[in-house]
C-alpha atoms as a PDB file:
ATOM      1  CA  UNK A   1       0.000   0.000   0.000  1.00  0.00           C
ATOM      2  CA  UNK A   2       1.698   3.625  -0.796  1.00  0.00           C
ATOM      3  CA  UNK A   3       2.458   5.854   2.077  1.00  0.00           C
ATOM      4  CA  UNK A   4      -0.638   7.955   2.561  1.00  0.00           C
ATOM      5  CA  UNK A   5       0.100  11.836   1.496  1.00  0.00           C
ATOM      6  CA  UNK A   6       0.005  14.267   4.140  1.00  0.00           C
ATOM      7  CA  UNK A   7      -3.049  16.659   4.459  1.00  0.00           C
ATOM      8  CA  UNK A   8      -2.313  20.260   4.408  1.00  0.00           C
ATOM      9  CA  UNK A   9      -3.945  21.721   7.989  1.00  0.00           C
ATOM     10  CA  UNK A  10      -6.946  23.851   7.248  1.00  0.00           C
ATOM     11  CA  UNK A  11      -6.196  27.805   7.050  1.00  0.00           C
ATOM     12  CA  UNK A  12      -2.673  27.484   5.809  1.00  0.00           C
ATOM     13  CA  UNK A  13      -0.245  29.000   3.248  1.00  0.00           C
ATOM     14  CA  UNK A  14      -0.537  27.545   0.102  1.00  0.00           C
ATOM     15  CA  UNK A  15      -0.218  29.856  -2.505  1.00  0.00           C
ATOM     16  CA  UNK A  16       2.499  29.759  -4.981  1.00  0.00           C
ATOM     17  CA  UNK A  17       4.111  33.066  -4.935  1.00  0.00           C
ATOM     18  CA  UNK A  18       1.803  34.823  -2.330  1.00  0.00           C
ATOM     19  CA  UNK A  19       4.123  38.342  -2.212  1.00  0.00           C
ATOM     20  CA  UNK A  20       3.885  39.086  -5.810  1.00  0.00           C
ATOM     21  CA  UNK A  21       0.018  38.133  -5.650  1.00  0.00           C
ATOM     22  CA  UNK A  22      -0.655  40.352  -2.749  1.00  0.00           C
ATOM     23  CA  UNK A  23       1.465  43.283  -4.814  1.00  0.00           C
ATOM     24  CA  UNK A  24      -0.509  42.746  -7.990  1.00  0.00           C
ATOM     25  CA  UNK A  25      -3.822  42.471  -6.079  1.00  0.00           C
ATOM     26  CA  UNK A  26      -3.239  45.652  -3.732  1.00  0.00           C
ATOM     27  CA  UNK A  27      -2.158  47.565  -6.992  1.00  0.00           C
ATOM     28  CA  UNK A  28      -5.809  46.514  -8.599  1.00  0.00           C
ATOM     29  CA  UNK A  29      -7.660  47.902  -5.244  1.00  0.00           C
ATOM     30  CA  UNK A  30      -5.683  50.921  -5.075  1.00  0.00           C
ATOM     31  CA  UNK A  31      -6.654  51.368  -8.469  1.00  0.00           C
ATOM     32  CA  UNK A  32      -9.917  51.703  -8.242  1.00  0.00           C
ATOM     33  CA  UNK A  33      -9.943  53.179  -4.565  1.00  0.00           C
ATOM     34  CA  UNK A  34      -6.512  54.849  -3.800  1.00  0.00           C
ATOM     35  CA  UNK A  35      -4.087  53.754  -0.948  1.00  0.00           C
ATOM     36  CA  UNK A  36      -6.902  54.197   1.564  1.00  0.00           C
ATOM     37  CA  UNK A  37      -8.479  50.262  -0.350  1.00  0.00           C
ATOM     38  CA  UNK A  38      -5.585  48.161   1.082  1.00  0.00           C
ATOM     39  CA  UNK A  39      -6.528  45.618   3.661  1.00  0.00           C
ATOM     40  CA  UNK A  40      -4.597  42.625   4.748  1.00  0.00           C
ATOM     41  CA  UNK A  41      -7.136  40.672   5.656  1.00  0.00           C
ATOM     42  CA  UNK A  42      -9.641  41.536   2.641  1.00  0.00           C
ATOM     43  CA  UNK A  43      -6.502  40.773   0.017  1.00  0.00           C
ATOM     44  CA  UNK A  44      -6.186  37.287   1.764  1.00  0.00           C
ATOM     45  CA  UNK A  45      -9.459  36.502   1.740  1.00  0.00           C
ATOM     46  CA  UNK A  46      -9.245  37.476  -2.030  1.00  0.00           C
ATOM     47  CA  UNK A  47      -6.625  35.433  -2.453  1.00  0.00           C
ATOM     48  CA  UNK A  48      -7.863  32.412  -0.336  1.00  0.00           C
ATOM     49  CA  UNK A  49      -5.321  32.154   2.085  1.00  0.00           C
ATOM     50  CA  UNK A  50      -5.101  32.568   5.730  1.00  0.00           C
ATOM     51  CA  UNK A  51      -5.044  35.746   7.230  1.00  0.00           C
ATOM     52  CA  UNK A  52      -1.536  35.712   9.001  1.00  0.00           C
ATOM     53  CA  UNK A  53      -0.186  34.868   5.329  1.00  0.00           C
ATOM     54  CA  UNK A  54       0.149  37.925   4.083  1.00  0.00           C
ATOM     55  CA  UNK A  55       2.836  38.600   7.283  1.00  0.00           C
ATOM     56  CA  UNK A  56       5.014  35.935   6.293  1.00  0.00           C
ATOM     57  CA  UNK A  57       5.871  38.578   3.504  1.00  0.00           C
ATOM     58  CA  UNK A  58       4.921  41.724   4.948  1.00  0.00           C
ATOM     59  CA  UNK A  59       5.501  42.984   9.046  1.00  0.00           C
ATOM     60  CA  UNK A  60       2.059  45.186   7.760  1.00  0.00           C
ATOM     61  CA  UNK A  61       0.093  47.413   6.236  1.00  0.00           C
ATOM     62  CA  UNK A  62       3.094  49.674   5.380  1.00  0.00           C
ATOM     63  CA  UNK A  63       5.432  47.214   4.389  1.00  0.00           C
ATOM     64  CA  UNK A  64       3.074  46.487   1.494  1.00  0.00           C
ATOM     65  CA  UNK A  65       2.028  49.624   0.363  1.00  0.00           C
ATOM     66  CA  UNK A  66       5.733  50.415   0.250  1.00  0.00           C
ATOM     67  CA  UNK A  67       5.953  47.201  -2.261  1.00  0.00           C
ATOM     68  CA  UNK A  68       2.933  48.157  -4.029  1.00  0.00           C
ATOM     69  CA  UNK A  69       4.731  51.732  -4.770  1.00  0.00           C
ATOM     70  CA  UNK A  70       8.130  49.955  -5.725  1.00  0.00           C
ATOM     71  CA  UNK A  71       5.824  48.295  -8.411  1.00  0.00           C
ATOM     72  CA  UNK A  72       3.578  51.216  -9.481  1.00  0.00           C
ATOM     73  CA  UNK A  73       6.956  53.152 -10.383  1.00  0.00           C
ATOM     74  CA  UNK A  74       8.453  50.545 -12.103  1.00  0.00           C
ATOM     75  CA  UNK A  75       5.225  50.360 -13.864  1.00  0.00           C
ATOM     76  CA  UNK A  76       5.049  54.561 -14.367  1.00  0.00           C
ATOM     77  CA  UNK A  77       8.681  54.202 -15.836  1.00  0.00           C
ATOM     78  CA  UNK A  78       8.270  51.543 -18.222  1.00  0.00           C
ATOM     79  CA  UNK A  79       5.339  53.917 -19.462  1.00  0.00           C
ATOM     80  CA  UNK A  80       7.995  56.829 -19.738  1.00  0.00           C
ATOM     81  CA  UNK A  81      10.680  54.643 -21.334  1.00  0.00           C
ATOM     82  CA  UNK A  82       8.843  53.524 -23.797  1.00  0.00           C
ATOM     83  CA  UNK A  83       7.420  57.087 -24.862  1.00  0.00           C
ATOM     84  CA  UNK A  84      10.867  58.660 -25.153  1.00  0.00           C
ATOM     85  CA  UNK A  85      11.880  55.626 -27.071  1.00  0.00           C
ATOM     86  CA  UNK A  86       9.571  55.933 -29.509  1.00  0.00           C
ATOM     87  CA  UNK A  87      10.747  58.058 -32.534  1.00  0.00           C
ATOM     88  CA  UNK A  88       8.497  61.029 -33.218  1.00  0.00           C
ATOM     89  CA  UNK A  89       9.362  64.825 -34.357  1.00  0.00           C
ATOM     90  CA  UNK A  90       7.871  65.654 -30.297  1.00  0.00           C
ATOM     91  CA  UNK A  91      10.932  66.275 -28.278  1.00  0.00           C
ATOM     92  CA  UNK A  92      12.053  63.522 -25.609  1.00  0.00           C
ATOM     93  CA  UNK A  93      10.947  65.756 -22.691  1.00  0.00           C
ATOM     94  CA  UNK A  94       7.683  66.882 -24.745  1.00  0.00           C
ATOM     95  CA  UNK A  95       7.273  63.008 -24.967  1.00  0.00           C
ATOM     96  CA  UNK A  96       7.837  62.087 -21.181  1.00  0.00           C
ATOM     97  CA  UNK A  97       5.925  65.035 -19.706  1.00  0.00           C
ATOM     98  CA  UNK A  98       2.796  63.963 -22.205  1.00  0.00           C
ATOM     99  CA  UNK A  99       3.076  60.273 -20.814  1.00  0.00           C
ATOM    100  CA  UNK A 100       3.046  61.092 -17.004  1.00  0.00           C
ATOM    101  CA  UNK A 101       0.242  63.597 -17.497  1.00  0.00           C
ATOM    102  CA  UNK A 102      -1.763  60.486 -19.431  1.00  0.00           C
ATOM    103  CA  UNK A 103      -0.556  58.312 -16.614  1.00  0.00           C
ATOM    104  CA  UNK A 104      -1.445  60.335 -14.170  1.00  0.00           C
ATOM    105  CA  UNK A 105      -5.237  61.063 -15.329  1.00  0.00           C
ATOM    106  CA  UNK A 106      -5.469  57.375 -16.392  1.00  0.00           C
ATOM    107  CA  UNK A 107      -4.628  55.726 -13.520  1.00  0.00           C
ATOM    108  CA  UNK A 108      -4.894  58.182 -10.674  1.00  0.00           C
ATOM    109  CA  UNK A 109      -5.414  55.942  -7.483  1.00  0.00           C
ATOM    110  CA  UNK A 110      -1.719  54.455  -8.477  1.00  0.00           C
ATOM    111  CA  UNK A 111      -0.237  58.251  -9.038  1.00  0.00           C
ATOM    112  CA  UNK A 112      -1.993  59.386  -5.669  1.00  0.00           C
ATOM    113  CA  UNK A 113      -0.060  56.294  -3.809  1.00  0.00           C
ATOM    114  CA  UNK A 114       3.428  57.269  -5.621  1.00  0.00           C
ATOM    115  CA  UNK A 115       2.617  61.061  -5.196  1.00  0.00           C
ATOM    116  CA  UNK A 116       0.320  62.361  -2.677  1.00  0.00           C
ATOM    117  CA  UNK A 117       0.709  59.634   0.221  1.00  0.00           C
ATOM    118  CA  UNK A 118       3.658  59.571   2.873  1.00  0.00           C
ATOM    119  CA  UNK A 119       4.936  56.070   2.038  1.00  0.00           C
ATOM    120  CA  UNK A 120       6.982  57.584   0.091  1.00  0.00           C
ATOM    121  CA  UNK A 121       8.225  60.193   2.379  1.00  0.00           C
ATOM    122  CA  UNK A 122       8.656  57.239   4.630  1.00  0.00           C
ATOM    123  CA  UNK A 123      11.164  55.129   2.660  1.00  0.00           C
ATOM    124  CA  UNK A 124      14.481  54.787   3.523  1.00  0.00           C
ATOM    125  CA  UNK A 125      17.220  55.540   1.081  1.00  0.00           C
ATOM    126  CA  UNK A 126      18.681  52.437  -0.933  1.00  0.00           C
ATOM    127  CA  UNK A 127      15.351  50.609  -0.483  1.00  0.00           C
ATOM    128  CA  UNK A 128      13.496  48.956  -3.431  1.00  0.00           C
ATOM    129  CA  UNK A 129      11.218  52.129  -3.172  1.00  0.00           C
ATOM    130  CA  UNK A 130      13.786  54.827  -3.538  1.00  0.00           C
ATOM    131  CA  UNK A 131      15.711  52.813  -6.186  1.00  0.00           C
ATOM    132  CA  UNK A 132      12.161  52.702  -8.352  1.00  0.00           C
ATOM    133  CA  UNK A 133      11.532  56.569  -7.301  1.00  0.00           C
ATOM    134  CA  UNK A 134      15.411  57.809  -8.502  1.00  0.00           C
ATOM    135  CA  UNK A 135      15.029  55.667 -11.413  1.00  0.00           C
ATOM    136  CA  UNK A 136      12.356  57.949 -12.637  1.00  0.00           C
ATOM    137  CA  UNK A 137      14.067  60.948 -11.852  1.00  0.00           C
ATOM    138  CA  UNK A 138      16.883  59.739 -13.744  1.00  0.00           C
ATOM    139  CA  UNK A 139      14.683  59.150 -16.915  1.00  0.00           C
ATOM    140  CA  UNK A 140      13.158  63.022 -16.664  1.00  0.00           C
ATOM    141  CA  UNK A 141      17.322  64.051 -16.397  1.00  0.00           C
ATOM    142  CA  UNK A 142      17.653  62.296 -19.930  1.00  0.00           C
ATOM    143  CA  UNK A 143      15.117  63.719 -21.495  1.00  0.00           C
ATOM    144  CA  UNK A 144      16.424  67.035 -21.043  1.00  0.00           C
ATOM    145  CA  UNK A 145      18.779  65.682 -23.794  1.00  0.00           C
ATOM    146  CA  UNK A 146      21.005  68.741 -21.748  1.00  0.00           C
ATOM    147  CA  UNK A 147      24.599  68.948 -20.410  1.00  0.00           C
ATOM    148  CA  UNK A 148      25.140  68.803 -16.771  1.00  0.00           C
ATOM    149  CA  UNK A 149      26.469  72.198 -15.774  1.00  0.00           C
ATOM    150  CA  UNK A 150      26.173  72.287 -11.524  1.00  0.00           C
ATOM    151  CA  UNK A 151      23.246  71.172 -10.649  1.00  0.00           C
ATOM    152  CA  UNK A 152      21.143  73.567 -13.389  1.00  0.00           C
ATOM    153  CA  UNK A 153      19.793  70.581 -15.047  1.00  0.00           C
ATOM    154  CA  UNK A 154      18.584  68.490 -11.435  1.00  0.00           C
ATOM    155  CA  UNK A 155      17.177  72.009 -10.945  1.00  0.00           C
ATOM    156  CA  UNK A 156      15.221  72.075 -13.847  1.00  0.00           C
ATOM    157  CA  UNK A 157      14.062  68.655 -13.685  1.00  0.00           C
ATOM    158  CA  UNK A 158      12.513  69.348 -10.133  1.00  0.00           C
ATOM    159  CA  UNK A 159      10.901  72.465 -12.055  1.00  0.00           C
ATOM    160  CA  UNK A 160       9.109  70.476 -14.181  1.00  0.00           C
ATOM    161  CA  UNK A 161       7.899  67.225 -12.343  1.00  0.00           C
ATOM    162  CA  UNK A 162       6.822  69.898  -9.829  1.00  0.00           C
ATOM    163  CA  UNK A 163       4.976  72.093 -12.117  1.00  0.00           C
ATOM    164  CA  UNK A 164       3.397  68.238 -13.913  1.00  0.00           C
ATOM    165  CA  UNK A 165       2.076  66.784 -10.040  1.00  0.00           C
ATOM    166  CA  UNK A 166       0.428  70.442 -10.458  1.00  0.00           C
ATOM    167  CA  UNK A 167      -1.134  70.067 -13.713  1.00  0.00           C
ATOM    168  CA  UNK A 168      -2.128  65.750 -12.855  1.00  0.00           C
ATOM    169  CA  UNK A 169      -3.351  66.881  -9.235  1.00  0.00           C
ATOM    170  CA  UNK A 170      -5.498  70.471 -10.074  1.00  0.00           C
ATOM    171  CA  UNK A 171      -7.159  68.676 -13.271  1.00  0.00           C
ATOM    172  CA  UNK A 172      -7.941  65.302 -11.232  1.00  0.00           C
ATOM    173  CA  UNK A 173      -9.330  67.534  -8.809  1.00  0.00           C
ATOM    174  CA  UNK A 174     -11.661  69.428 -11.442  1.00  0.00           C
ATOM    175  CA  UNK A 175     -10.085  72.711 -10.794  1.00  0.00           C
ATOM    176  CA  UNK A 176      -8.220  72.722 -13.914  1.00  0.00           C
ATOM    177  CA  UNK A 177     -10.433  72.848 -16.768  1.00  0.00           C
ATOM    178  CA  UNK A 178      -8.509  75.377 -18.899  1.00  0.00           C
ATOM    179  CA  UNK A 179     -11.701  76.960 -20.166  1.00  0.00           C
ATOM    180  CA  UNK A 180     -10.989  80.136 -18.675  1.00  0.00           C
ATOM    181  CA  UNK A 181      -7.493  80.223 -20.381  1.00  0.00           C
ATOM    182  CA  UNK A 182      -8.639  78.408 -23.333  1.00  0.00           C
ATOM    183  CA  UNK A 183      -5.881  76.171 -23.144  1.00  0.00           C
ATOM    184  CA  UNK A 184      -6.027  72.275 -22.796  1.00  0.00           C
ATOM    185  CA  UNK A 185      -3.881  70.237 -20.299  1.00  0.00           C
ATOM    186  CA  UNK A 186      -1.855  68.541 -22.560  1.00  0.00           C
ATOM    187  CA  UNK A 187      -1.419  72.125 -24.462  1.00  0.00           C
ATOM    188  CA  UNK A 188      -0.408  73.562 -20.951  1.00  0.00           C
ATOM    189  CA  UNK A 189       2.136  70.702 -20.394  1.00  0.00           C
ATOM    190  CA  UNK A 190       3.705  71.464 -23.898  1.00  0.00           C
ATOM    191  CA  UNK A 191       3.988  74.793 -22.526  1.00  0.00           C
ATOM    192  CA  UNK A 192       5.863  73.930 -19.385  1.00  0.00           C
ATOM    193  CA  UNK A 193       7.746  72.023 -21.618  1.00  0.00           C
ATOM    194  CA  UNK A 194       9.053  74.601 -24.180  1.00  0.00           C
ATOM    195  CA  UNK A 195       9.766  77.024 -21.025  1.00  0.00           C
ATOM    196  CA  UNK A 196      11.663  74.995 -19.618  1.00  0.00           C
ATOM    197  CA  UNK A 197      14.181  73.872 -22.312  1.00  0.00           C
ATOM    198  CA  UNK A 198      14.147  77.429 -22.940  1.00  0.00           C
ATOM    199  CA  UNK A 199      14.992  78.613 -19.315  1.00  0.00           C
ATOM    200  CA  UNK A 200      17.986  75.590 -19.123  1.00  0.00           C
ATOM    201  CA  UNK A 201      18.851  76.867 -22.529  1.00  0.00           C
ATOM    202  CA  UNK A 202      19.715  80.041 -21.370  1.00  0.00           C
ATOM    203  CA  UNK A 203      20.658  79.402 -17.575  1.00  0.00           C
ATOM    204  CA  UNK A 204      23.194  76.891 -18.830  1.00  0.00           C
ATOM    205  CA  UNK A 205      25.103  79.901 -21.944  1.00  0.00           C
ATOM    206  CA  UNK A 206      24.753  81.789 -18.833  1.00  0.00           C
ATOM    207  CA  UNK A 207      26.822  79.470 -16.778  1.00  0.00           C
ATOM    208  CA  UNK A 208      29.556  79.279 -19.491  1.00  0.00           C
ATOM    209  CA  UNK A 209      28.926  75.525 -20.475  1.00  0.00           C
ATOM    210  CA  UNK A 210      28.272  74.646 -24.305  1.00  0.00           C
ATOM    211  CA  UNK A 211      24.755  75.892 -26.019  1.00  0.00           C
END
């Protein structure tokens, strides 16, 4: 007779790859319903497993909202990459700052979590958060398609991703419209964008490095 098989005990782990699940799952709830959706216990019993489950990959709540972020970023900058890759008359900064505005509009519970919530104020430097974060930083710095002269072009960059968050949070919010300026958002991004080549243009000839 073969050696009976052991039986799992009721209410235990037994998903395959329960961390990535509970990432992809959280990022679908916050979604729809911004950070303020994620439950541990609700995304187990999504997922059918036991509630203390989820901890065997996350201490809590936090811990995997800061791995949902990690993911939404990598997620934002495959967006971006992929716009500034594609070949088109548009500038590579025209292209990038057209992409996160879509992004942002499109899928606004995900921005709010990478933008407007303190997980990522809370992350520490060198974590898998930070990394994803820089790493979109990094691809705004290329599109500048500028020398580094100082820190004018980090300057710059800051300029603009603050003056997009403006544009993605105001029109999510309904309080940009541009009716009364008769100018559409995407129009007032290409605007932002033109300025600000312009202003690096000029701040960089003034700093003596090549035009």
């Amino acid at each position: 007779m073969p050696p009976r098989l052991a039986r799992k005990p009721v209410n235990t782990y037994h998903h395959g790859d329960l961390r990535d699940a509970l990432v992809q799952a959280a990022l679908a709830e916050v979604e729809q319903g911004g950070p303020e959706a994620i439950s541990l216990k609700a995304l187990a019993k999504q997922l059918g497993v036991s509630q203390p489950a989820p901890y065997r990959h996350f201490a809590d709540r936090e811990a995997l909202l800061e791995a949902v972020t990690a993911e939404a970023f990598r997620q934002f900058n495959a967006v971006l990459r992929e716009a500034v890759g594609k070949p088109s008359k548009q500038s590579k900064l025209s292209r990038l700052a057209q992409a996160a505005l879509d992004f942002g509009l499109r899928r606004n519970g995900i921005y709010r979590l990478m933008f407007a919530s303190r997980t990522m104020a809370c992350s520490p430097k060198g974590s898998e958060l930070h990394n994803a974060a820089m790493e979109t930083f990094d691809l705004l710095l290329e599109s500048l398609e500028a020398p580094a002269v100082g820190f004018l072009r980090e300057r710059q960059a800051l300029k603009i991703w603050a003056a997009l968050h403006g544009v993605v949070m105001l029109a999510e919010q309904g309080l940009l419209t541009g009716q009364v300026a008769q100018i559409s958002r995407e129009e007032l991004v290409e605007e932002i964008v033109e300025q600000s080549k312009l202003a690096l243009s000029v701040a960089i000839k003034a700093a003596g490095g090549p035009s």
